[in-house]
Structure formats: C-alpha cells, structure tokens
C-alpha atoms as a PDB file:
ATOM      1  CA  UNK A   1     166.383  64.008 123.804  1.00  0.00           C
ATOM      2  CA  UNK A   2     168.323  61.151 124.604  1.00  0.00           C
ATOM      3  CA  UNK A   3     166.716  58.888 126.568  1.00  0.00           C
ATOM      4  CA  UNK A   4     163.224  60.094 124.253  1.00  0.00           C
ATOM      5  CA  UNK A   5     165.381  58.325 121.245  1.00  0.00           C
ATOM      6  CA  UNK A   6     166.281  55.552 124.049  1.00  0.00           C
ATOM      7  CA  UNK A   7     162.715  54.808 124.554  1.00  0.00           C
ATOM      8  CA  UNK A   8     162.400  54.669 120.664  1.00  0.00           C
ATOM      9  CA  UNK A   9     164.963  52.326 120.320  1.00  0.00           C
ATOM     10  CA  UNK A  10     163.544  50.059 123.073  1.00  0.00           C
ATOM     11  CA  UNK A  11     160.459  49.876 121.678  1.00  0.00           C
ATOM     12  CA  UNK A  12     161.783  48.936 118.334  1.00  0.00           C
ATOM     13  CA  UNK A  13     164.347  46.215 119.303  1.00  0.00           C
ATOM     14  CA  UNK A  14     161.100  44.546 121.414  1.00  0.00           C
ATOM     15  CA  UNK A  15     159.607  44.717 117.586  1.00  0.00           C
ATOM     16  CA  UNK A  16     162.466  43.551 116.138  1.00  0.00           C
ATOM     17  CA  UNK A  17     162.518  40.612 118.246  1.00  0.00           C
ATOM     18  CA  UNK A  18     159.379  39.462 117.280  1.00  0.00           C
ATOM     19  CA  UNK A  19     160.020  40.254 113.715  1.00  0.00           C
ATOM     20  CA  UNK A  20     163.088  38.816 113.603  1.00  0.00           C
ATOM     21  CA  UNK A  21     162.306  35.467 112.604  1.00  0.00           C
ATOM     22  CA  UNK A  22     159.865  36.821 110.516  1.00  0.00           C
ATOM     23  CA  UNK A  23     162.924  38.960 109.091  1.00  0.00           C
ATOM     24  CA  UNK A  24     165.121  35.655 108.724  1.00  0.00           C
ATOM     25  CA  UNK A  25     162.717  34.200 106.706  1.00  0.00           C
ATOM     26  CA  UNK A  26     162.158  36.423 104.302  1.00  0.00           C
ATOM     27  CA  UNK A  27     165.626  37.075 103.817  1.00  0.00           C
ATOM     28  CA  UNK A  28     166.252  33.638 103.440  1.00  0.00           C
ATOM     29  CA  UNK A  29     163.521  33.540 100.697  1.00  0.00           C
ATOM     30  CA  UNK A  30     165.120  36.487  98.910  1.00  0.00           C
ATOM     31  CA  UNK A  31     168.150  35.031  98.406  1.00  0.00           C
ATOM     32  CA  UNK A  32     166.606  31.725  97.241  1.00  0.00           C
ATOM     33  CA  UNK A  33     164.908  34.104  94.666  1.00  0.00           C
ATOM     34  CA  UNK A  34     167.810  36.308  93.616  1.00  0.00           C
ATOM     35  CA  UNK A  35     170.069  32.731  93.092  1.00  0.00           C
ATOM     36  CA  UNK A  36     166.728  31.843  91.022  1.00  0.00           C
ATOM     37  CA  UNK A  37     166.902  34.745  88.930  1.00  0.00           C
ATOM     38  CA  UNK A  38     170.669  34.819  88.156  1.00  0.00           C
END
C-alpha cells in the first residue's frame, strides 16, 4: 500500500510543479480580489 500511495504522491508533486506557478498566480489574484471586496 505504501509505496502504491508513494507512486501517487510522485505523480502529483510532478503536477504540482507545473501547476505551481499556475497556483501562485491565482492565489495572488485572490487576494488582490478579497482586499477588493473588503
């Protein structure tokens, strides 16, 4: 089971990595939004 998860979680940091600027980004832009709102 473990390294089944392990493979999993390889898989999704090699996403994450990609999608982390992406991430970045859009987090950045939500909190630009949220400070608009309030």
């Amino acid at each position: 089971m473990n390294a089944f998860f392990e493979k999993i979680e390889i898989g999704l940091k090699k996403k994450r990595n990609k999608g982390r600027q992406k991430f970045i980004n859009y987090s950045n832009f939500y909190k630009v939004v949220s400070k608009n709102k309030v």
